[in-house]
Structure formats: C-alpha cells, structure tokens
PDB file of N, CA and C in Angstrom:
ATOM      1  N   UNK A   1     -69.117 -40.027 -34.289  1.00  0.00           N
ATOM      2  CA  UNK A   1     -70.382 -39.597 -33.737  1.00  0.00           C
ATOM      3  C   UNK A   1     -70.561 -40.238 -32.368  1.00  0.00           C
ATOM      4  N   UNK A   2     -71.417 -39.660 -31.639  1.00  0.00           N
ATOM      5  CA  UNK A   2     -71.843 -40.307 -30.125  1.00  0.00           C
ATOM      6  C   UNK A   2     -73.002 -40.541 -29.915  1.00  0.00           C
ATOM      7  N   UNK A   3     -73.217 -41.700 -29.635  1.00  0.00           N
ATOM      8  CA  UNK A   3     -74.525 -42.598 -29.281  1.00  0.00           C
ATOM      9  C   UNK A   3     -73.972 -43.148 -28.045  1.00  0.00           C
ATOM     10  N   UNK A   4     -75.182 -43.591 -27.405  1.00  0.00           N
ATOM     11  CA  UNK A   4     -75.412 -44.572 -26.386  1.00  0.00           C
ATOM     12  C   UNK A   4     -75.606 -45.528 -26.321  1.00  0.00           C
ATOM     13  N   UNK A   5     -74.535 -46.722 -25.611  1.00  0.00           N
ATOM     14  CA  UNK A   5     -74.813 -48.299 -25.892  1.00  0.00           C
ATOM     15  C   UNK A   5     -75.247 -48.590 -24.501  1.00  0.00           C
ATOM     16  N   UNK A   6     -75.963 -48.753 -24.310  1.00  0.00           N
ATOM     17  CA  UNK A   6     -76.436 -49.990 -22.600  1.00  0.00           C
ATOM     18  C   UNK A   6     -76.211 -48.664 -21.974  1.00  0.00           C
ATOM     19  N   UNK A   7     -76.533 -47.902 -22.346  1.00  0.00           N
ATOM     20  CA  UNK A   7     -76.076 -46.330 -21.228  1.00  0.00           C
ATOM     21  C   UNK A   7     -75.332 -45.615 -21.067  1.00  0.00           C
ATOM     22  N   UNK A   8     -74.493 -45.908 -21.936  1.00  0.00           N
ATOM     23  CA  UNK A   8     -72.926 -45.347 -21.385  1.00  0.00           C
ATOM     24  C   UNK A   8     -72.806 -44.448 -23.139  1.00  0.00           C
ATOM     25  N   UNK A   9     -72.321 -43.229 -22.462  1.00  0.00           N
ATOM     26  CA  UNK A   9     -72.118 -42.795 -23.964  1.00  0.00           C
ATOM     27  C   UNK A   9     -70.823 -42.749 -24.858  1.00  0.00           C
ATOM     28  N   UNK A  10     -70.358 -43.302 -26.188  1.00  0.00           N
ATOM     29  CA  UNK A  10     -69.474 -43.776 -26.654  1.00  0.00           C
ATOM     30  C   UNK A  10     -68.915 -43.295 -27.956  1.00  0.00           C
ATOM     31  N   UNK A  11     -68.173 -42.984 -28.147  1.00  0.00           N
ATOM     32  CA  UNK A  11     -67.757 -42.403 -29.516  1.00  0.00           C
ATOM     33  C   UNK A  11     -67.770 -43.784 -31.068  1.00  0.00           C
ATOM     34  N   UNK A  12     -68.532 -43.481 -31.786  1.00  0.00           N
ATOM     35  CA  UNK A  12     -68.263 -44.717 -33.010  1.00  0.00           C
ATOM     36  C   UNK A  12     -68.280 -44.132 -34.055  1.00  0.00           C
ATOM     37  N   UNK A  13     -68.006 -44.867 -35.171  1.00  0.00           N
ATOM     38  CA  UNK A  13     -67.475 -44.807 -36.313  1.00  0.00           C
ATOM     39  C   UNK A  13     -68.213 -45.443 -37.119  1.00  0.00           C
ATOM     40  N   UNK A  14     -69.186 -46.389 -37.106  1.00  0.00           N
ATOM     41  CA  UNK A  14     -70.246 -47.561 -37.686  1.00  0.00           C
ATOM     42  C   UNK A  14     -71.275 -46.831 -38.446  1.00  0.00           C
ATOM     43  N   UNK A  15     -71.518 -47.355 -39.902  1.00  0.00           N
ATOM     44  CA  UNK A  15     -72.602 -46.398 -40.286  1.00  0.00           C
ATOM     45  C   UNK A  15     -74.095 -47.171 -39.893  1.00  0.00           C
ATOM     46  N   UNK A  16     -73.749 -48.533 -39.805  1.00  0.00           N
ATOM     47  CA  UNK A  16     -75.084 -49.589 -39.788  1.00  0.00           C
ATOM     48  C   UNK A  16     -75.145 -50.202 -38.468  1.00  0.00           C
ATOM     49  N   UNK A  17     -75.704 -50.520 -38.031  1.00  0.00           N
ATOM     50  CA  UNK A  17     -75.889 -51.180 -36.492  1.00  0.00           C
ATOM     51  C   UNK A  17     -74.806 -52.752 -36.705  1.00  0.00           C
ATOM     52  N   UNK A  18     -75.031 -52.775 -37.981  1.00  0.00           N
ATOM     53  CA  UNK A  18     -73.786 -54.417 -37.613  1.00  0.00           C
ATOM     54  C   UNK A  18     -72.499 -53.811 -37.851  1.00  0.00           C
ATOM     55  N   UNK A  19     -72.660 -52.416 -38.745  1.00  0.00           N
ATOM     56  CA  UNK A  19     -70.712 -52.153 -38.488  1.00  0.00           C
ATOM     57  C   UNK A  19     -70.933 -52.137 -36.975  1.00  0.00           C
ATOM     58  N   UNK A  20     -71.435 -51.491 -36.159  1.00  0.00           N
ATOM     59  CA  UNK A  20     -71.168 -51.536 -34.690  1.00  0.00           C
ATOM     60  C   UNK A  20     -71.179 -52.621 -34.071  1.00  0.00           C
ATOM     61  N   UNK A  21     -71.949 -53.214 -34.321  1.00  0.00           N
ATOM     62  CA  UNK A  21     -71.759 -54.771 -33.660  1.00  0.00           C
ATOM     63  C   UNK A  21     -70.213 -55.381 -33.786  1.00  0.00           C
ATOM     64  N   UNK A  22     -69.772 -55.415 -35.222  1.00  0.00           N
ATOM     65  CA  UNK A  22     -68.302 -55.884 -35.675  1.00  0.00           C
ATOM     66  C   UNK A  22     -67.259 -55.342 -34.872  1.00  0.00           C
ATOM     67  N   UNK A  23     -67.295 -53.533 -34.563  1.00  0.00           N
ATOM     68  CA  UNK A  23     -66.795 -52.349 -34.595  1.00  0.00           C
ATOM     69  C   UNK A  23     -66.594 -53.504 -32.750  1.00  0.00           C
ATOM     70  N   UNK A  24     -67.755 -53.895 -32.081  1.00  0.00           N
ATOM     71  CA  UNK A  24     -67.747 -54.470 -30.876  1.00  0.00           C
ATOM     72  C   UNK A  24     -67.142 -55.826 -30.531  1.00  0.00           C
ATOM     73  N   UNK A  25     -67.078 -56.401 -31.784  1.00  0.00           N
ATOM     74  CA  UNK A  25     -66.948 -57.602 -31.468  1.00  0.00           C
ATOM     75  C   UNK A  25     -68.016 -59.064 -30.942  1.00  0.00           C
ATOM     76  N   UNK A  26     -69.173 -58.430 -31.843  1.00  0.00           N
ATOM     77  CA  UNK A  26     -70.276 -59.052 -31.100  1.00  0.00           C
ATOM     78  C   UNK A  26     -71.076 -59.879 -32.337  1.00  0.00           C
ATOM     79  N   UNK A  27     -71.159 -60.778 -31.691  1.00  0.00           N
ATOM     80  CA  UNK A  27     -71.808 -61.831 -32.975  1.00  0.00           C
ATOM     81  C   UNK A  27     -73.412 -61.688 -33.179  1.00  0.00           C
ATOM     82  N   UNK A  28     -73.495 -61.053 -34.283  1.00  0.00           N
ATOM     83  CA  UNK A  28     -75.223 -60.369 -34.252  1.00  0.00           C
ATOM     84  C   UNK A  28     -76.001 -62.114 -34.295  1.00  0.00           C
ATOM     85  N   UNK A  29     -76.124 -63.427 -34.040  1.00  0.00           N
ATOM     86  CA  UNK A  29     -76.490 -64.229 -33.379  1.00  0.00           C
ATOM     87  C   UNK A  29     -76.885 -64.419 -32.062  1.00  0.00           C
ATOM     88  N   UNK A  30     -76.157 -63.623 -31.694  1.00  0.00           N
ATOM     89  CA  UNK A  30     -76.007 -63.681 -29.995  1.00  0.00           C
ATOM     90  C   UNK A  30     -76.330 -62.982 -29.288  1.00  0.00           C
ATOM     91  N   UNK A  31     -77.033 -61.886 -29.895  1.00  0.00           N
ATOM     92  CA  UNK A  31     -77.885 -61.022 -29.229  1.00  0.00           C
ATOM     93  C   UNK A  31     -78.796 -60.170 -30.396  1.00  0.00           C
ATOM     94  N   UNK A  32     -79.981 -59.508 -29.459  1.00  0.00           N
ATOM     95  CA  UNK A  32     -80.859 -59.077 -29.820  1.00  0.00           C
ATOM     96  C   UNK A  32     -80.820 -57.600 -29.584  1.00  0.00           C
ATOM     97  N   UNK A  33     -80.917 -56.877 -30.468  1.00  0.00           N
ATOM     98  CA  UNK A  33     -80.720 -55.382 -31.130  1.00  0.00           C
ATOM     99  C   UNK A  33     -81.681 -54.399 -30.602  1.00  0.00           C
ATOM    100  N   UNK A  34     -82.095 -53.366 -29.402  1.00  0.00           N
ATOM    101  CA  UNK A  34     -83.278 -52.388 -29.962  1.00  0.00           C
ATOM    102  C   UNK A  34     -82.202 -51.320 -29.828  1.00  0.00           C
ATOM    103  N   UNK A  35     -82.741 -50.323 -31.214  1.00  0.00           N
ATOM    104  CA  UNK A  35     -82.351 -48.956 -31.462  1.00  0.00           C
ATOM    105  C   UNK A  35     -83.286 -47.975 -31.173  1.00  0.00           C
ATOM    106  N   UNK A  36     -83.404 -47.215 -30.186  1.00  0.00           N
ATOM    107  CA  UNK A  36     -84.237 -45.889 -30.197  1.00  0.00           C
ATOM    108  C   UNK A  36     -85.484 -46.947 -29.516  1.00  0.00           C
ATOM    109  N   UNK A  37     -85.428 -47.563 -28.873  1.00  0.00           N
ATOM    110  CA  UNK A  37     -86.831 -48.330 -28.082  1.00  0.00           C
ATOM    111  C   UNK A  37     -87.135 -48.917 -28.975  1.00  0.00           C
ATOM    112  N   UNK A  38     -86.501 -48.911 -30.322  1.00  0.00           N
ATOM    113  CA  UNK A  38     -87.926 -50.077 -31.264  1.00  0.00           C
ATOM    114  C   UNK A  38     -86.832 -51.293 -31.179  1.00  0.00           C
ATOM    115  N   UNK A  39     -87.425 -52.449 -31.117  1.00  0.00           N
ATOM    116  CA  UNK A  39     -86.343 -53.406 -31.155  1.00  0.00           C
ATOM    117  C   UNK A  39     -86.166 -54.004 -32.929  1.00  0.00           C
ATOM    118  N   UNK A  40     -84.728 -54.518 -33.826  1.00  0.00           N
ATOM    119  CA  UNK A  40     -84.908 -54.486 -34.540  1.00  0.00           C
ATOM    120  C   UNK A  40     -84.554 -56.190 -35.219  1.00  0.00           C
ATOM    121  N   UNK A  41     -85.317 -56.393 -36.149  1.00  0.00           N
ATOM    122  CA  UNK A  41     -85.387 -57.308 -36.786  1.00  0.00           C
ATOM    123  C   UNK A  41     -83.665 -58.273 -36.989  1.00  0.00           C
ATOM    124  N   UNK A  42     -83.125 -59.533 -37.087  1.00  0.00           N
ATOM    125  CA  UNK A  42     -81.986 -59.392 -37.450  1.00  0.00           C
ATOM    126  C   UNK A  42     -81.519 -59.238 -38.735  1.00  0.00           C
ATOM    127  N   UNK A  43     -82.236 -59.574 -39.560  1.00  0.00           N
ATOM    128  CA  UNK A  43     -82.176 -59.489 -41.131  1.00  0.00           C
ATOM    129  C   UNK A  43     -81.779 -57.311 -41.501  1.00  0.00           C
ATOM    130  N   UNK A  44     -82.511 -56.851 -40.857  1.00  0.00           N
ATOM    131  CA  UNK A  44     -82.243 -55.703 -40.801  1.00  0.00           C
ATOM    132  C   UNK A  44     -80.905 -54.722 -40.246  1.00  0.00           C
ATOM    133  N   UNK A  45     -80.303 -55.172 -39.360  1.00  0.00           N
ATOM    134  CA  UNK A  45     -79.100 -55.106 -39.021  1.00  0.00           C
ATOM    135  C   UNK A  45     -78.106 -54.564 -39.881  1.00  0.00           C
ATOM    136  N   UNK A  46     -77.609 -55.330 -40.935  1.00  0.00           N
ATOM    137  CA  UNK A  46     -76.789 -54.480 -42.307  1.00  0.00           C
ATOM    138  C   UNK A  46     -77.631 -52.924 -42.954  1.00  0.00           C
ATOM    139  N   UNK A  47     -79.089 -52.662 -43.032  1.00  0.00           N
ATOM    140  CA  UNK A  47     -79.144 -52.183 -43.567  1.00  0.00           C
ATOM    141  C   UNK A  47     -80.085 -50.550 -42.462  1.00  0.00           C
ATOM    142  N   UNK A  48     -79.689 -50.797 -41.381  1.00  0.00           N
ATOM    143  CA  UNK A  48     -80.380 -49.958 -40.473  1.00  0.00           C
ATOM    144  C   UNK A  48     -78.970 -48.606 -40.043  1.00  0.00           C
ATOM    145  N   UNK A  49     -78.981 -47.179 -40.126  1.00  0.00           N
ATOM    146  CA  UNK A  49     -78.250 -46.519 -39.884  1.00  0.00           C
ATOM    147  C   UNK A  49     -78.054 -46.774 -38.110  1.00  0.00           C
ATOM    148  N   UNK A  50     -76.614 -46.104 -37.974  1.00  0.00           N
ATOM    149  CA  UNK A  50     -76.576 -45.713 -36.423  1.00  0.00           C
ATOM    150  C   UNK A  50     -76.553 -44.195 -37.009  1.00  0.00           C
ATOM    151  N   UNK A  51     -77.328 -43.432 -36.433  1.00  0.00           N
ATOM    152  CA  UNK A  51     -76.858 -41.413 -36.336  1.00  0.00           C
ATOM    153  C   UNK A  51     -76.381 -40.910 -34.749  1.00  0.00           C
ATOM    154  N   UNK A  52     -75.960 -39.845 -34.930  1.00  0.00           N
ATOM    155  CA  UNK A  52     -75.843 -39.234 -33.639  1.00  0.00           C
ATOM    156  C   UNK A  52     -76.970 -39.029 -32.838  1.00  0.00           C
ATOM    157  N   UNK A  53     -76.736 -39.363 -31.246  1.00  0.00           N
ATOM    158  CA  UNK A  53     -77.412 -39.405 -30.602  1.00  0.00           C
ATOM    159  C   UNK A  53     -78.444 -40.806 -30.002  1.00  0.00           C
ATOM    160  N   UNK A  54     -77.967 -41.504 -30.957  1.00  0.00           N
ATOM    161  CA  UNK A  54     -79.092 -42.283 -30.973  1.00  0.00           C
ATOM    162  C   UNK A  54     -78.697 -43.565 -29.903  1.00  0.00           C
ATOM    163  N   UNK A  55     -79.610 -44.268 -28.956  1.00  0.00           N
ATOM    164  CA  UNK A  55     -79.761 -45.299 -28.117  1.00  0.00           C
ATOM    165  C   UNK A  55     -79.816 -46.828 -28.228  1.00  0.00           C
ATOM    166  N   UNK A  56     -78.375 -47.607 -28.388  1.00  0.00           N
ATOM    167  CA  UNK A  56     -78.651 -48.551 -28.890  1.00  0.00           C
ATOM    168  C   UNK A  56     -78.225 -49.490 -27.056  1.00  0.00           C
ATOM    169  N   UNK A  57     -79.293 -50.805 -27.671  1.00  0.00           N
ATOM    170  CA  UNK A  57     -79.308 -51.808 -26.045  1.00  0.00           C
ATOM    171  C   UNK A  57     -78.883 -53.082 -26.914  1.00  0.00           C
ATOM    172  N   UNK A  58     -78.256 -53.641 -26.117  1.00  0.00           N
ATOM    173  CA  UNK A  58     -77.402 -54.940 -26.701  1.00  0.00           C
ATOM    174  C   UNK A  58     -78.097 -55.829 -25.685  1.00  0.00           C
ATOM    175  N   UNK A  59     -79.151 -56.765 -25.856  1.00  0.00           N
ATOM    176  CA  UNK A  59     -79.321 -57.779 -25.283  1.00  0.00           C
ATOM    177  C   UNK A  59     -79.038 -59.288 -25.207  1.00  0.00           C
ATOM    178  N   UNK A  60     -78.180 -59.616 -24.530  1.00  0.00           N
ATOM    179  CA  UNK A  60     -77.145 -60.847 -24.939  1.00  0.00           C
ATOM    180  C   UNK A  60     -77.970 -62.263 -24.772  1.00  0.00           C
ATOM    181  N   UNK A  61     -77.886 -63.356 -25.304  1.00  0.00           N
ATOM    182  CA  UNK A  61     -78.726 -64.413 -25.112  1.00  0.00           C
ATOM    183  C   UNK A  61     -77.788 -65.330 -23.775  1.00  0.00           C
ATOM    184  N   UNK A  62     -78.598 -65.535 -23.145  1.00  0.00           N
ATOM    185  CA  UNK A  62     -77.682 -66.206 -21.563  1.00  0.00           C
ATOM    186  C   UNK A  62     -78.147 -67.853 -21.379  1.00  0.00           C
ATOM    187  N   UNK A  63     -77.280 -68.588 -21.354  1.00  0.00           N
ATOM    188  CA  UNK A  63     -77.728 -69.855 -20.881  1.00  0.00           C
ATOM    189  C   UNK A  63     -77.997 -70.190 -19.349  1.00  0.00           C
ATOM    190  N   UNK A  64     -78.388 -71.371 -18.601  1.00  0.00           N
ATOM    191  CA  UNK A  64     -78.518 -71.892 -17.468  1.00  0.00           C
ATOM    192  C   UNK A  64     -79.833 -71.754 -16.919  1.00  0.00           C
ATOM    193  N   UNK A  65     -80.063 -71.863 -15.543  1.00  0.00           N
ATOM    194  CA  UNK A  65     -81.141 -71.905 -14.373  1.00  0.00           C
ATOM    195  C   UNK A  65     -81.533 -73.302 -14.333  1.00  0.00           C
ATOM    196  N   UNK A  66     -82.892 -73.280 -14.275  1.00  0.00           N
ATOM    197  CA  UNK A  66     -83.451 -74.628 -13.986  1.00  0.00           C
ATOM    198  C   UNK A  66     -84.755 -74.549 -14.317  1.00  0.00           C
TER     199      UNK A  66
END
C-alpha cells in the first residue's frame, strides 16, 4: 500500500504504525508519531492500523543548543 511519510510518498507493507516504524528502523522511543494530523499516543503504536493513503510524520527527539 502507499502512504506518506514526512512527505514523500512510499510503498509499505506494515499493518500497525510500529510494524512501520521496525519496517524503518526506528526506535518508537525516539520519536513521536502523528498519523492523519492526530498525533498518537506511544502505548498505541502496536495497536493503531497504517491504510492506504494515509499521512504519517516522524518527529525525531534532537539533543543540544543552549
């Protein structure tokens, strides 16, 4: 199916937002999830579908500044 990650549109295979995360290589710790504009809980993650079409934003947690 094809969804959109950070904008870019991508072919996946994930039925749950953390198969995609895995599917990415991304440690659902380390960033913060919104699907479709709602942002989502992390506990929810295993049990939230990805479908076609749908808009997912990977917001990564960043260290530094001052």
């Amino acid at each position: 199916m094809q969804v959109k990650i950070n904008g870019k549109a991508e072919e996946v295979q994930a039925a749950t937002v953390l198969d995609l995360l895995k599917a990415k290589n991304i440690d659902p710790h380390m960033v913060a999830v919104e699907l479709n504009s709602t942002m989502l809980e992390r506990d929810h993650l295993a049990t939230t579908s990805v479908t076609e079409g749908d808009q997912v934003e990977f917001l990564f947690y960043m260290g530094g500044g001052q």
